[in-house]
N, C-alpha and C. Protein backbone atom coordinates (compact mmCIF):
# COMPACT_ATOMS: atom_id res chain seq x y z
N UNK A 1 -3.79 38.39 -32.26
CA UNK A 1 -3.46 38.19 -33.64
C UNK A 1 -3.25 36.72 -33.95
N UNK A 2 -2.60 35.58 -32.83
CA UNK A 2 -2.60 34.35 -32.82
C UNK A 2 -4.19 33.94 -33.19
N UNK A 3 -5.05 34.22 -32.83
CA UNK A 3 -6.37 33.56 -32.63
C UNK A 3 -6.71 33.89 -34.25
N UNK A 4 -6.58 34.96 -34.67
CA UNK A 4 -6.81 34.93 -36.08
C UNK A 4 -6.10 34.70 -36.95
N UNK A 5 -5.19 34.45 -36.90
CA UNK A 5 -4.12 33.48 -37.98
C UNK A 5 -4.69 32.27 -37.79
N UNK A 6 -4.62 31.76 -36.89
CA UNK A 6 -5.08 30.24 -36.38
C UNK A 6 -6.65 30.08 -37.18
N UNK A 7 -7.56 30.97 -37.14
CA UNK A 7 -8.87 30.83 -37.82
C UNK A 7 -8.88 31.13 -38.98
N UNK A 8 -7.70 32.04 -39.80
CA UNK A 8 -7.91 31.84 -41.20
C UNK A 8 -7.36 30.79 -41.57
N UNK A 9 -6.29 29.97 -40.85
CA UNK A 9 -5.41 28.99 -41.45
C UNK A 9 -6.40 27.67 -41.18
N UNK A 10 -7.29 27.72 -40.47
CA UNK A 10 -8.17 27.00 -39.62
C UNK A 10 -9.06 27.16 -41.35
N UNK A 11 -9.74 28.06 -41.17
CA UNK A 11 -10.93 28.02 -43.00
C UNK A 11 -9.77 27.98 -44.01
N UNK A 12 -8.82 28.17 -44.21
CA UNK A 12 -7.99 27.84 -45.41
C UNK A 12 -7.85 26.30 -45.41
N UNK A 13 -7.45 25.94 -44.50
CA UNK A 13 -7.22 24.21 -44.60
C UNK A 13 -8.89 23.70 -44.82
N UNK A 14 -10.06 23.75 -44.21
CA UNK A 14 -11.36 23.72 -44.07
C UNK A 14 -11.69 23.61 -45.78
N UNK A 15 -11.31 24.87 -46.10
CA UNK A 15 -11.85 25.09 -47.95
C UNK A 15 -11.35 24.03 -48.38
N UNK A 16 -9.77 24.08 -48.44
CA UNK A 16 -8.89 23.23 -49.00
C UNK A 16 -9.78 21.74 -48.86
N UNK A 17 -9.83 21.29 -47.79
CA UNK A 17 -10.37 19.80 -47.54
C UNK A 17 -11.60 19.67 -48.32
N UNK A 18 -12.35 20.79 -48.69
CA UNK A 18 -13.48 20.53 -48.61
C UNK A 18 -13.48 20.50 -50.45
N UNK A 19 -12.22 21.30 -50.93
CA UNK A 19 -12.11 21.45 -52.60
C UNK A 19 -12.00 19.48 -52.83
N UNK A 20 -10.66 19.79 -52.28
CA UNK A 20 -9.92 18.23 -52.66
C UNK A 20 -10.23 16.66 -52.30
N UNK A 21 -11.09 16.67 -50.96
CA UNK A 21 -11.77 15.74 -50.79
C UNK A 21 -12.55 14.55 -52.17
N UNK A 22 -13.77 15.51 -52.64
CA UNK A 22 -14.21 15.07 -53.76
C UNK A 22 -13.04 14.24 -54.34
N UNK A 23 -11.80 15.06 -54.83
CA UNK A 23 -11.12 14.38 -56.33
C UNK A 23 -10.41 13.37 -55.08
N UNK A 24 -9.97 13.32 -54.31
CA UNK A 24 -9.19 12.33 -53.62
C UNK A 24 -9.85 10.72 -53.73
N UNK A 25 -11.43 11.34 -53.12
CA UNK A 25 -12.15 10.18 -53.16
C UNK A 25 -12.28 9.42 -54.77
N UNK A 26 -11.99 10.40 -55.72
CA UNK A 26 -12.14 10.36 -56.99
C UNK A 26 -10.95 9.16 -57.48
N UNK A 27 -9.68 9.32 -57.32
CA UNK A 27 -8.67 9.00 -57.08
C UNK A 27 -8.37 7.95 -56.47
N UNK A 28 -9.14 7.42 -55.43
CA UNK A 28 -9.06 6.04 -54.84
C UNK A 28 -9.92 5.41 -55.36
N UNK A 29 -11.07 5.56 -55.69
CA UNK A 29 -11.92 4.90 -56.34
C UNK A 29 -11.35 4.64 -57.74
N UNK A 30 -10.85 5.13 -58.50
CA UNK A 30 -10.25 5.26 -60.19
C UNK A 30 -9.13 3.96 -59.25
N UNK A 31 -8.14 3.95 -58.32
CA UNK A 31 -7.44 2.85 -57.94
C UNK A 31 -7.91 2.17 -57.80
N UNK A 32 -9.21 1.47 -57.06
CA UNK A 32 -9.22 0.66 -56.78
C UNK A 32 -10.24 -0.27 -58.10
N UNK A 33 -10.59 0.45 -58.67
CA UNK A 33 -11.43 -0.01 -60.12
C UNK A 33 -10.08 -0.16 -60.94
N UNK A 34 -8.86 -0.04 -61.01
CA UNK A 34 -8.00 -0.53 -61.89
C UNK A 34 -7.14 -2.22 -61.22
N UNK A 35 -7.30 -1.98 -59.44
CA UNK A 35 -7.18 -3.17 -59.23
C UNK A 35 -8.05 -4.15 -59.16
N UNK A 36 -9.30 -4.01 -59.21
CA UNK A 36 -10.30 -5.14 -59.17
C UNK A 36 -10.28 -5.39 -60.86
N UNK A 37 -9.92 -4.64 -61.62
CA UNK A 37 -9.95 -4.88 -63.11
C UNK A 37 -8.38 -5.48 -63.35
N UNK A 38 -7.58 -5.85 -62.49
CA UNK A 38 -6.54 -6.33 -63.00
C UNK A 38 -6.47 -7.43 -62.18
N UNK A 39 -7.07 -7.45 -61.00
CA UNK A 39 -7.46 -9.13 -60.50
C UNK A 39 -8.64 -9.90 -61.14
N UNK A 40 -9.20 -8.67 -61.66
CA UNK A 40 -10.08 -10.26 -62.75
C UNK A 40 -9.60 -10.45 -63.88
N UNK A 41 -8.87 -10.03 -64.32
CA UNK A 41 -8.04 -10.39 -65.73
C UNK A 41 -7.27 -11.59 -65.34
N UNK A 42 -6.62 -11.14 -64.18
CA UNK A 42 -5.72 -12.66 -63.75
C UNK A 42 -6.36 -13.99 -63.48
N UNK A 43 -7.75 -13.08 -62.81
CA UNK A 43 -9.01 -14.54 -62.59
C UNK A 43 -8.99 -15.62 -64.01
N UNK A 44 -8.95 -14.45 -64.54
CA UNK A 44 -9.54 -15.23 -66.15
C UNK A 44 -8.48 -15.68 -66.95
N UNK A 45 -7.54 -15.36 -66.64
CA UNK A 45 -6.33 -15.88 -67.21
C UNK A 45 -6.27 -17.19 -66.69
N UNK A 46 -6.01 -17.09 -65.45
CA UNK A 46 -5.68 -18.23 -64.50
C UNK A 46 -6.91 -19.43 -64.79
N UNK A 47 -8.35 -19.08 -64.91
CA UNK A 47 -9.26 -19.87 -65.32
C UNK A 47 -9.20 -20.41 -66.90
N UNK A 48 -8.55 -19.54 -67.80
CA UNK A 48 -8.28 -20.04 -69.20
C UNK A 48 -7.62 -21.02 -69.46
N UNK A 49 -6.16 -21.06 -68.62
CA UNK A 49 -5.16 -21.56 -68.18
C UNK A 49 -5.81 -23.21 -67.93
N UNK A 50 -6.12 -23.10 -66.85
CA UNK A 50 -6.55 -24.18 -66.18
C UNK A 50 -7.75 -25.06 -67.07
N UNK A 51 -8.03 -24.84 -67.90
CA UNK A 51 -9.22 -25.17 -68.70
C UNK A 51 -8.73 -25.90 -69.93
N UNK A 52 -7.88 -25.18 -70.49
CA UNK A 52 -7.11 -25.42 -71.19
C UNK A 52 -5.80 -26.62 -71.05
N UNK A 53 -5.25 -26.88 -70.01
CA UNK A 53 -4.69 -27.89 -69.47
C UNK A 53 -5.33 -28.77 -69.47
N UNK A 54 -6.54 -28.75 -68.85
CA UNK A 54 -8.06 -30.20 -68.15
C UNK A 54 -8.01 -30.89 -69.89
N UNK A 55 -7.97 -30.08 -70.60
CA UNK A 55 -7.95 -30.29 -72.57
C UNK A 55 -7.51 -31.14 -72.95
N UNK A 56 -5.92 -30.26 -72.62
CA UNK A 56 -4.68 -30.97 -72.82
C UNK A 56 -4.63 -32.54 -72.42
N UNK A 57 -4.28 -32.56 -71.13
CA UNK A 57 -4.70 -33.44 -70.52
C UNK A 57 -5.12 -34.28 -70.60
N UNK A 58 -6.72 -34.15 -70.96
CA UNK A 58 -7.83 -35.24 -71.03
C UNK A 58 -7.81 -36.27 -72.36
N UNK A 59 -7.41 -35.06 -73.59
CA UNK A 59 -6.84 -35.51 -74.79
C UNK A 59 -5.78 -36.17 -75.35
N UNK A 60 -4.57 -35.79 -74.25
CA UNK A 60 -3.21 -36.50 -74.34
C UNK A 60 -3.95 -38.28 -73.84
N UNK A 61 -4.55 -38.18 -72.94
CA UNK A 61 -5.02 -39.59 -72.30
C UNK A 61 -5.76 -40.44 -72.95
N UNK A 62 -6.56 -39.17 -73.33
CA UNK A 62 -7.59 -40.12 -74.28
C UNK A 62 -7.15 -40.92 -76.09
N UNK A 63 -6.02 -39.91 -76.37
CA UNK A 63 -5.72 -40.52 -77.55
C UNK A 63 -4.44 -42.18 -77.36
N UNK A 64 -3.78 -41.24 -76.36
CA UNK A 64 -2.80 -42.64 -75.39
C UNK A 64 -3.95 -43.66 -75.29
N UNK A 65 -4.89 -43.32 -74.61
CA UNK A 65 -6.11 -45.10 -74.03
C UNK A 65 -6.24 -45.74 -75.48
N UNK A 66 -6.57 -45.12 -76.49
CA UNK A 66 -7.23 -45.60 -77.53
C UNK A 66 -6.02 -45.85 -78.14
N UNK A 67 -5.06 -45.49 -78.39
CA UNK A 67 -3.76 -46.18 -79.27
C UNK A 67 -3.73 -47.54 -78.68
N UNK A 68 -3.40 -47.61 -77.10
CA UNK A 68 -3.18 -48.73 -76.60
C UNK A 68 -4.04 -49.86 -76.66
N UNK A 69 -5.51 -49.34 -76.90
CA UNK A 69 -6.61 -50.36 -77.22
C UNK A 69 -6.43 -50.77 -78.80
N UNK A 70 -6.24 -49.93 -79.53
CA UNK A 70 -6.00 -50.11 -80.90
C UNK A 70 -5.00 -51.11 -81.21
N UNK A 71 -3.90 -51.30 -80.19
CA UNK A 71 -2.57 -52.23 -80.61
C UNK A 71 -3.41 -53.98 -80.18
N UNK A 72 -4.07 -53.44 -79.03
CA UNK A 72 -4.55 -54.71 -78.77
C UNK A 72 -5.39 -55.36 -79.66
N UNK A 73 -6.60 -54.41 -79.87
CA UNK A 73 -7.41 -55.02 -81.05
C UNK A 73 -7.14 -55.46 -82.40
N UNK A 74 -5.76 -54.95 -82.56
CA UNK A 74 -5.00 -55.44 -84.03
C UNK A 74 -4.61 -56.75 -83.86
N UNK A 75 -4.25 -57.12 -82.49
CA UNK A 75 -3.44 -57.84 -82.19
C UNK A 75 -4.38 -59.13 -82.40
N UNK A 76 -5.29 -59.13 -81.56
CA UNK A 76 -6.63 -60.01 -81.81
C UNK A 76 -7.09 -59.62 -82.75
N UNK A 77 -7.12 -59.13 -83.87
CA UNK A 77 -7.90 -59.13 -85.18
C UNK A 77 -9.38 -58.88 -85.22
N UNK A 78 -9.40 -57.87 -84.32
CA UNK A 78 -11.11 -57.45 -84.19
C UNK A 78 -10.94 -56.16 -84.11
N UNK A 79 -9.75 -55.42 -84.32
CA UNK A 79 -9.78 -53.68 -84.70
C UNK A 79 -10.89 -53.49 -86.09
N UNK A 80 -12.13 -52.80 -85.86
CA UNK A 80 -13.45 -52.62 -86.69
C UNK A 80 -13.14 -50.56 -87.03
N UNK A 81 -13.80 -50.79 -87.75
CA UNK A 81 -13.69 -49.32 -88.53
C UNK A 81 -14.73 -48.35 -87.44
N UNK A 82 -15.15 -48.57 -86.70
CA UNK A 82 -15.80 -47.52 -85.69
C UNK A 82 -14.42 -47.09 -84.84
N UNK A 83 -13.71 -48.36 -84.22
CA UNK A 83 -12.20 -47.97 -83.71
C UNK A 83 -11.62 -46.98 -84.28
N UNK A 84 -11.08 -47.65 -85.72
CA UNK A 84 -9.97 -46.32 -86.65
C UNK A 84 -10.95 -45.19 -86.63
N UNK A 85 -12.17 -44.59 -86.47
CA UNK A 85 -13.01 -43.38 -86.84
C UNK A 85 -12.97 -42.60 -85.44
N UNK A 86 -13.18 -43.83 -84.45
CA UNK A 86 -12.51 -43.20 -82.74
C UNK A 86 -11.31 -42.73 -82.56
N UNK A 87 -10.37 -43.60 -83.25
CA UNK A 87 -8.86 -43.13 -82.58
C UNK A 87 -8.81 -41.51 -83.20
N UNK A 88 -8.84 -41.81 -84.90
CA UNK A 88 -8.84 -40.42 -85.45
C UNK A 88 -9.52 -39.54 -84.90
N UNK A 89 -10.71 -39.70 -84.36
CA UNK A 89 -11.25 -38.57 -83.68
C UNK A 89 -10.30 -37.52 -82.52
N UNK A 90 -10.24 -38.97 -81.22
CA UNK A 90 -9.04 -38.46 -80.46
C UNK A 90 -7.92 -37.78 -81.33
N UNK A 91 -7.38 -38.44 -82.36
CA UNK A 91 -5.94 -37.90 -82.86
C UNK A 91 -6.29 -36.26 -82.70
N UNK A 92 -7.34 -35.99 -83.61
CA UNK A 92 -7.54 -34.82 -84.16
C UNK A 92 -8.07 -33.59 -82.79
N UNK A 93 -8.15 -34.50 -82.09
CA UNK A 93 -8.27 -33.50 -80.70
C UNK A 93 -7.32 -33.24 -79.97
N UNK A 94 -6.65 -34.50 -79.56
CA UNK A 94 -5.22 -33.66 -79.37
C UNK A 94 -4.25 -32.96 -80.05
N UNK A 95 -4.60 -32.68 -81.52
CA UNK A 95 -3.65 -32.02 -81.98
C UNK A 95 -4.46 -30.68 -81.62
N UNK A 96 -5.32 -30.47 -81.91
CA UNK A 96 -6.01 -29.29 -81.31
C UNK A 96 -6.06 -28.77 -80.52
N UNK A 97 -5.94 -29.42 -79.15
CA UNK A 97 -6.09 -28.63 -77.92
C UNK A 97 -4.52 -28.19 -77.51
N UNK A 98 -3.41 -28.84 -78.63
CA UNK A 98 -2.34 -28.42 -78.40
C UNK A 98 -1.92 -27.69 -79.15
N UNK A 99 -2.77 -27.13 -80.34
CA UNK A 99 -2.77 -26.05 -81.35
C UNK A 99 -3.65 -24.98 -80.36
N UNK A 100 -4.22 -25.16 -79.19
CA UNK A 100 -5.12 -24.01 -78.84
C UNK A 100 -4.46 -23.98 -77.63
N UNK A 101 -3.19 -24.49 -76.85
CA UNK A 101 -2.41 -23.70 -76.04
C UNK A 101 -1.20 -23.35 -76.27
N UNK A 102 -1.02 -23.72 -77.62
CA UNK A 102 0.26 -22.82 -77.96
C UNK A 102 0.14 -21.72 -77.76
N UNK A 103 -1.06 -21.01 -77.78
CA UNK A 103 -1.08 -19.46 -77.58
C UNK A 103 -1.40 -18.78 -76.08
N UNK A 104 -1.63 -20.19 -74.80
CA UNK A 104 -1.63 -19.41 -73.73
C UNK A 104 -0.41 -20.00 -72.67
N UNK A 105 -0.18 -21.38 -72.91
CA UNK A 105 0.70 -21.71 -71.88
C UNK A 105 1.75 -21.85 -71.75
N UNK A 106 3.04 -21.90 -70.98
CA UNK A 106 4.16 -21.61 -71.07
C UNK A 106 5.29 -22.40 -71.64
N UNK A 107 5.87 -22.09 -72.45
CA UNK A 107 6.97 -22.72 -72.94
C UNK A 107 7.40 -24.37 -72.42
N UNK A 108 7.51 -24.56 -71.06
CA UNK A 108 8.31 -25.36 -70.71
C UNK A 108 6.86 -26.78 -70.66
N UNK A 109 5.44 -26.04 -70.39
CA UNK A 109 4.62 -27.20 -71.13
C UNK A 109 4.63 -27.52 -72.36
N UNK A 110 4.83 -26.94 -73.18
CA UNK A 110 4.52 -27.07 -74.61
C UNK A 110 6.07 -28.50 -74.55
N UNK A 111 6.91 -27.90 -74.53
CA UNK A 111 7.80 -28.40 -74.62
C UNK A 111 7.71 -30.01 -73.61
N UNK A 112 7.04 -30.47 -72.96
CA UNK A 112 6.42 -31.96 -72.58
C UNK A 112 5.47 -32.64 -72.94
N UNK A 113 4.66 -31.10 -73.50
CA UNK A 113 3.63 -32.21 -74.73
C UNK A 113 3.98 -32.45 -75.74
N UNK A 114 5.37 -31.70 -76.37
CA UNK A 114 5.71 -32.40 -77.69
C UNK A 114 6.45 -33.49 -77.14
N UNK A 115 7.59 -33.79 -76.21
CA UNK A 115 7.87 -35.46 -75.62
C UNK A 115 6.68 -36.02 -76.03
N UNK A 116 5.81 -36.19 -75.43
CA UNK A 116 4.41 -36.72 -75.58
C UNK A 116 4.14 -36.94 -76.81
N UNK A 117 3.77 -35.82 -77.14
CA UNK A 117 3.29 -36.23 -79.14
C UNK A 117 4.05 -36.65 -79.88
N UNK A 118 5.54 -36.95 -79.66
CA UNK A 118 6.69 -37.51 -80.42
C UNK A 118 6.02 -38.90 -80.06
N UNK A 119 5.82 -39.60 -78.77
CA UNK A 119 5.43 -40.86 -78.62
C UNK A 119 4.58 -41.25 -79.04
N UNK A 120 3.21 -40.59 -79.07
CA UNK A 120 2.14 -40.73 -79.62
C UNK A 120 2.05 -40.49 -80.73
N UNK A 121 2.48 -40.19 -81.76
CA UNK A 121 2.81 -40.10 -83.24
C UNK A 121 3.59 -41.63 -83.43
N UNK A 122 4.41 -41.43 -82.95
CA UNK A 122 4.80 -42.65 -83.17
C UNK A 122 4.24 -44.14 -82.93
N UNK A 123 3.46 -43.84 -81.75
CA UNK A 123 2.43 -45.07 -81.75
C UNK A 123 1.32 -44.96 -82.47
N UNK A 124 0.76 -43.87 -83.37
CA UNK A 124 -0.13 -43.61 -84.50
C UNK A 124 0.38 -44.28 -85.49
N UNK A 125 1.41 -43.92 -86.05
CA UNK A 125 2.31 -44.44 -87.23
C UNK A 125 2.55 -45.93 -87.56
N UNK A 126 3.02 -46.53 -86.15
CA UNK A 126 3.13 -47.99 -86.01
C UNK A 126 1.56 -48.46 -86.27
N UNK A 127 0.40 -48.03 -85.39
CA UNK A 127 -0.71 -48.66 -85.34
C UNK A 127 -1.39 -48.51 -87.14
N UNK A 128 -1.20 -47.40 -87.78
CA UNK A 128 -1.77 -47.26 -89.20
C UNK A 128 -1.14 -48.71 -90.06
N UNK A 129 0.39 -48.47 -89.94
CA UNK A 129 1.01 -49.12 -90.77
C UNK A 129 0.56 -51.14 -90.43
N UNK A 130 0.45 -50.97 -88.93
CA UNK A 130 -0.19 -52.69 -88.58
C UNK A 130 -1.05 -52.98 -89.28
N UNK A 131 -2.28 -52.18 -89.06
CA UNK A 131 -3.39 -52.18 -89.34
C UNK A 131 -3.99 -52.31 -91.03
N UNK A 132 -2.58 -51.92 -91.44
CA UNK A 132 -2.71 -51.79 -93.49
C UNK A 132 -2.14 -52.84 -93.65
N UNK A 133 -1.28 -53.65 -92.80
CA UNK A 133 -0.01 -54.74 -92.99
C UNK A 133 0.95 -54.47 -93.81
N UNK A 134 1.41 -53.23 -93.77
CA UNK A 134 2.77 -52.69 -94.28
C UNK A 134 3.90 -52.05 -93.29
N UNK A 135 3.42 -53.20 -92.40
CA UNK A 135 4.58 -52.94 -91.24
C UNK A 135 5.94 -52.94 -91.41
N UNK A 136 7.10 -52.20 -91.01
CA UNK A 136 8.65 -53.30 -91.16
C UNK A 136 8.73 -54.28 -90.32
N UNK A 137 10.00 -54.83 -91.15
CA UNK A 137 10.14 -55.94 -90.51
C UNK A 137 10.27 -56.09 -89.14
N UNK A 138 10.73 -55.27 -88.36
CA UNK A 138 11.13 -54.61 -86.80
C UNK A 138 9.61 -54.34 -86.00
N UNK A 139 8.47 -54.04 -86.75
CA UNK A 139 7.42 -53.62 -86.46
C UNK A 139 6.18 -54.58 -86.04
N UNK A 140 5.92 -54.60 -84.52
CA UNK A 140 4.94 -55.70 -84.17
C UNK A 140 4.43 -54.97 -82.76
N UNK A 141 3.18 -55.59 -82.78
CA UNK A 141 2.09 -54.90 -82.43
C UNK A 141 2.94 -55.16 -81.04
N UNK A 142 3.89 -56.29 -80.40
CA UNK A 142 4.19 -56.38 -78.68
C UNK A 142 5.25 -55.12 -78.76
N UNK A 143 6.22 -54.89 -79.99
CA UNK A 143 6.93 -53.80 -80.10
C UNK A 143 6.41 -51.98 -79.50
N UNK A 144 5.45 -52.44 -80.36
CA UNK A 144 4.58 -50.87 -80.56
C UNK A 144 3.90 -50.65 -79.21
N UNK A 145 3.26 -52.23 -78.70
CA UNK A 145 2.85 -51.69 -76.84
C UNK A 145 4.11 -51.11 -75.81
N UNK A 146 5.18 -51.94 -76.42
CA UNK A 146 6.55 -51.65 -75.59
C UNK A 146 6.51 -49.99 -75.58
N UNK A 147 7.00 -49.62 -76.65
CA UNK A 147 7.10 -48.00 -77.17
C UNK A 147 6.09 -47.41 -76.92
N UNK A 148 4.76 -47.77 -76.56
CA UNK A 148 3.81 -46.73 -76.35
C UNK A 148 3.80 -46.44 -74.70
N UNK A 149 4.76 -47.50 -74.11
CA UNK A 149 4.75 -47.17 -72.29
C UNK A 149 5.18 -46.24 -72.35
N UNK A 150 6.54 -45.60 -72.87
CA UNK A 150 7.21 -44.46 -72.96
C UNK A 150 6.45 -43.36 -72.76
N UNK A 151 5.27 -43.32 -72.99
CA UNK A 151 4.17 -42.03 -72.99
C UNK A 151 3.54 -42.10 -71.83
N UNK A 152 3.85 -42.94 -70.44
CA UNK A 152 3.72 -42.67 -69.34
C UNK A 152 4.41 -41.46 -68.13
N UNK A 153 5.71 -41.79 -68.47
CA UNK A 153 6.68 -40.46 -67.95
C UNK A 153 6.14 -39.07 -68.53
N UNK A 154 6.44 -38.88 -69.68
CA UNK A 154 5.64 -38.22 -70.18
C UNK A 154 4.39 -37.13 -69.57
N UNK A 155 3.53 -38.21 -69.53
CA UNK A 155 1.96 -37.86 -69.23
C UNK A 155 2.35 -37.19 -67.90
N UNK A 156 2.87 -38.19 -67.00
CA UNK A 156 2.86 -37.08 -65.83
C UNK A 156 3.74 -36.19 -65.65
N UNK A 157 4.94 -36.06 -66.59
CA UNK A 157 5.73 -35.06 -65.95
C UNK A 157 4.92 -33.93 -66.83
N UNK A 158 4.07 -34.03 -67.65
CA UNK A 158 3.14 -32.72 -68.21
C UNK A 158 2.02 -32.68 -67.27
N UNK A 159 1.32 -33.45 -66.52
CA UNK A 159 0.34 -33.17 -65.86
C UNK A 159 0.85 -32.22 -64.37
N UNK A 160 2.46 -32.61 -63.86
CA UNK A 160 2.99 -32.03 -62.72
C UNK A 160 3.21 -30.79 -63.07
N UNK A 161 3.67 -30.63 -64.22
CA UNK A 161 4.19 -28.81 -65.04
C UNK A 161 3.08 -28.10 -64.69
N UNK A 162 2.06 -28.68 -65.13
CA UNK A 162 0.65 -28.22 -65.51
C UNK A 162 0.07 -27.54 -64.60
N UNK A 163 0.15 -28.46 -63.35
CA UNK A 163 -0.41 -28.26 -61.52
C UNK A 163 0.41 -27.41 -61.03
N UNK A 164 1.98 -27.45 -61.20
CA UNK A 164 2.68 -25.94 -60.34
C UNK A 164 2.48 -24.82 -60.88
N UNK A 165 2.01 -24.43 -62.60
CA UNK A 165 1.60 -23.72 -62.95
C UNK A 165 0.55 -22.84 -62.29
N UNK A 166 -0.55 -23.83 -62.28
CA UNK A 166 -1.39 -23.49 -61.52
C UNK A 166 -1.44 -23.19 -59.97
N UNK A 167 -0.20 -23.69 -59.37
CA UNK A 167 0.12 -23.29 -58.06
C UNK A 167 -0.42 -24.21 -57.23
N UNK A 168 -0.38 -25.21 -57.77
CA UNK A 168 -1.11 -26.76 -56.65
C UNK A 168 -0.11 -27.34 -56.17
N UNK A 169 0.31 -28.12 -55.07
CA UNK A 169 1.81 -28.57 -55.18
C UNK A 169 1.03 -29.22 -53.79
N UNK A 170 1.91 -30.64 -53.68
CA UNK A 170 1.78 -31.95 -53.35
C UNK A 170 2.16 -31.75 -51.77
């Protein structure tokens, strides 16, 4: 009677494996298509991220290079209207690329690119007003280079935020 308990329990488990198999396999596969779909979301996050910084970045620098060329060329009296049409260009890009990560990157960057854009506004402001000769009295182009160093700390303590974000570290 052992030998046949043992052989129906033997084809009962047999069926069984043979019902549930299918959906099991069904079941790991449905897992593992929700994790390869949630490691490429992070791919792409993480690649948005990073793209978006290179932006930041490149734009914070590039409008900084050209302010600082701008103080000079005032200074020597050969700032030409292709300059003011350059700087504005830059201006208008870094405000942009920092209007286009307000919506992905984290708080505590945002919060070093405005340090940043407080300086660089302010060395916009000084350089317009040179440049029209409705400077104050306090206001001179060796002043305005002084105040535009300030946007060195700055630059890198947003470029270091930027890199641990990304998980790069020195």
């Amino acid at each position: 009677m052992t030998a046949a308990i043992t052989a129906m329990i033997t084809a009962v488990v047999g069926v069984l494996g043979t019902l549930f198999a299918p959906m099991l396999a069904q079941r790991l596969t449905a897992r593992q298509r929700v994790e390869e779909a949630e490691l490429a979301d992070s791919r792409r996050k993480f690649e948005e991220r990073r793209a978006q910084y290179t932006a930041m970045n490149r734009a914070s620098r590039q409008f900084h290079t050209l302010l600082k060329d701008a103080l000079h060329r005032i200074r020597d009296r050969v700032y030409t209207e292709q300059e003011r049409a350059q700087l504005e260009e830059a201006r208008l890009d870094h405000r942009d690329r920092y209007a286009e990560a307000q919506m992905i990157v984290p708080e505590r960057i945002l919060r070093a690119s405005r340090d940043l854009n407080r300086v660089l506004a302010d060395g916009d402001t000084a350089i317009k007003r040179l440049d029209r000769g409705v400077a104050g009295d306090s206001e001179s182009v060796e002043r305005a280079l002084e105040n535009l160093k300030a946007a060195d700390p700055h630059l890198d303590t947003m470029r270091k935020l930027m890199r641990e974000d990304l998980g790069i570290s020195d």
